[in-house]
Protein backbone atom coordinates (compact mmCIF):
# COMPACT_ATOMS: atom_id res chain seq x y z
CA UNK A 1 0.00 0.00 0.00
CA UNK A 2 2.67 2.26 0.80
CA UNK A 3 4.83 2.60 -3.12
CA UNK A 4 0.75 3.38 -4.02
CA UNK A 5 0.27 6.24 -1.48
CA UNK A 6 3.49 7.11 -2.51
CA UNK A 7 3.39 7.36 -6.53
CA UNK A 8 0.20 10.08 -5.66
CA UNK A 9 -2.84 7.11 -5.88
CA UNK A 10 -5.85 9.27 -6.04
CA UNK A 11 -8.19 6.50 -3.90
CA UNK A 12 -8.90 2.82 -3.22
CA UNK A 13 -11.60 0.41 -3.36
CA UNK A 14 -11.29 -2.43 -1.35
CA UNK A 15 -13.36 -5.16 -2.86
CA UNK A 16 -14.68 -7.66 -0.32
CA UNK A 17 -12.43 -10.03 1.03
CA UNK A 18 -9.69 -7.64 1.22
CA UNK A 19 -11.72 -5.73 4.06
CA UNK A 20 -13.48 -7.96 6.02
CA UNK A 21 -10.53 -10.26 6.95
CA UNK A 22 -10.90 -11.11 10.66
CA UNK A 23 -7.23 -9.65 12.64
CA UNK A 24 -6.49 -7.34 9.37
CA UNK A 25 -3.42 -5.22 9.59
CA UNK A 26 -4.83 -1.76 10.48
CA UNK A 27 -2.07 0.15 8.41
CA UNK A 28 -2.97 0.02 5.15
CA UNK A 29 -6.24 2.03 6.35
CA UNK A 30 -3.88 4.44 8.85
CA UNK A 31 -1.87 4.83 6.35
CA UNK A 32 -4.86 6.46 3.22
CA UNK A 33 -6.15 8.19 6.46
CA UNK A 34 -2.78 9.90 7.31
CA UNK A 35 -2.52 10.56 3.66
CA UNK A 36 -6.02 11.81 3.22
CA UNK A 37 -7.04 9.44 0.56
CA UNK A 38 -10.28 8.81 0.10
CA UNK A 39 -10.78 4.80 0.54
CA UNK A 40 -14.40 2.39 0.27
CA UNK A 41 -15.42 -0.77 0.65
CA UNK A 42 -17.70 -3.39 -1.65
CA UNK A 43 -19.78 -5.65 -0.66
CA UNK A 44 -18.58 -5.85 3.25
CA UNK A 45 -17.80 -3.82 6.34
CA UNK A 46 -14.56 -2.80 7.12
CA UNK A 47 -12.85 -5.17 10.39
CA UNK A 48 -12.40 -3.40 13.34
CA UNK A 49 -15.07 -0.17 12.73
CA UNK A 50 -12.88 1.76 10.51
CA UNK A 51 -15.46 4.01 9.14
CA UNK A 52 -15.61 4.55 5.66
CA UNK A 53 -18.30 4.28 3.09
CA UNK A 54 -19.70 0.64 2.09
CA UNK A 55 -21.15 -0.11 -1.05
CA UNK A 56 -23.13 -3.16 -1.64
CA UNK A 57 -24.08 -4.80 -5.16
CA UNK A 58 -27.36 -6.69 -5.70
CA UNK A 59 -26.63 -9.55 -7.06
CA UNK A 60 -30.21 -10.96 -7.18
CA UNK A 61 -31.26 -8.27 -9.38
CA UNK A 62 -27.92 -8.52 -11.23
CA UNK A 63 -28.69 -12.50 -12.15
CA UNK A 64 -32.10 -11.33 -12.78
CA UNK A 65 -31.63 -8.63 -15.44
CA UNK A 66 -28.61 -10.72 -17.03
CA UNK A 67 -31.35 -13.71 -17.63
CA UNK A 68 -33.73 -11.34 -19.19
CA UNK A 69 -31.25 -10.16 -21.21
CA UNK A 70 -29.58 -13.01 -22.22
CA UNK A 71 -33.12 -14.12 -23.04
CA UNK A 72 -34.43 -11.47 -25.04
CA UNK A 73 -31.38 -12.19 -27.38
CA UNK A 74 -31.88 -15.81 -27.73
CA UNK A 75 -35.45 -15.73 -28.36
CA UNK A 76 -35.14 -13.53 -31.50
């Protein structure tokens, strides 16, 4: 995380897994906040109450509009 802060990384999405990790290293999130860049997660809360905004996806409505779609173009 650091040569990122450090080559001027404008923010940083932390997908998942890489956030909800039970006993996560703290620093990479000290680190953005003693940087002031902007970081979020998707799809799960960050370990340990670091507060920062959480994003979720809907994946039932994803699989749901992907098989109408995938049907309209199969039905033709």
């Amino acid at each position: 995380m650091t040569s990122l802060a450090d080559r001027g990384v404008a923010a940083v999405v932390f997908l998942s897994a890489s956030n909800t990790i039970e006993g996560a290293d703290p620093e990479a999130y000290e680190l953005l906040r003693s940087r002031r860049i902007p970081f979020v997660g998707v799809n799960g809360q960050f370990e340990g109450g670091e507060e920062a905004p959480v994003f979720s996806t809907d994946d039932l409505l994803a699989a749901r509009s992907t098989g109408r779609a995938g049907w309209s173009t199969t039905s033709r």
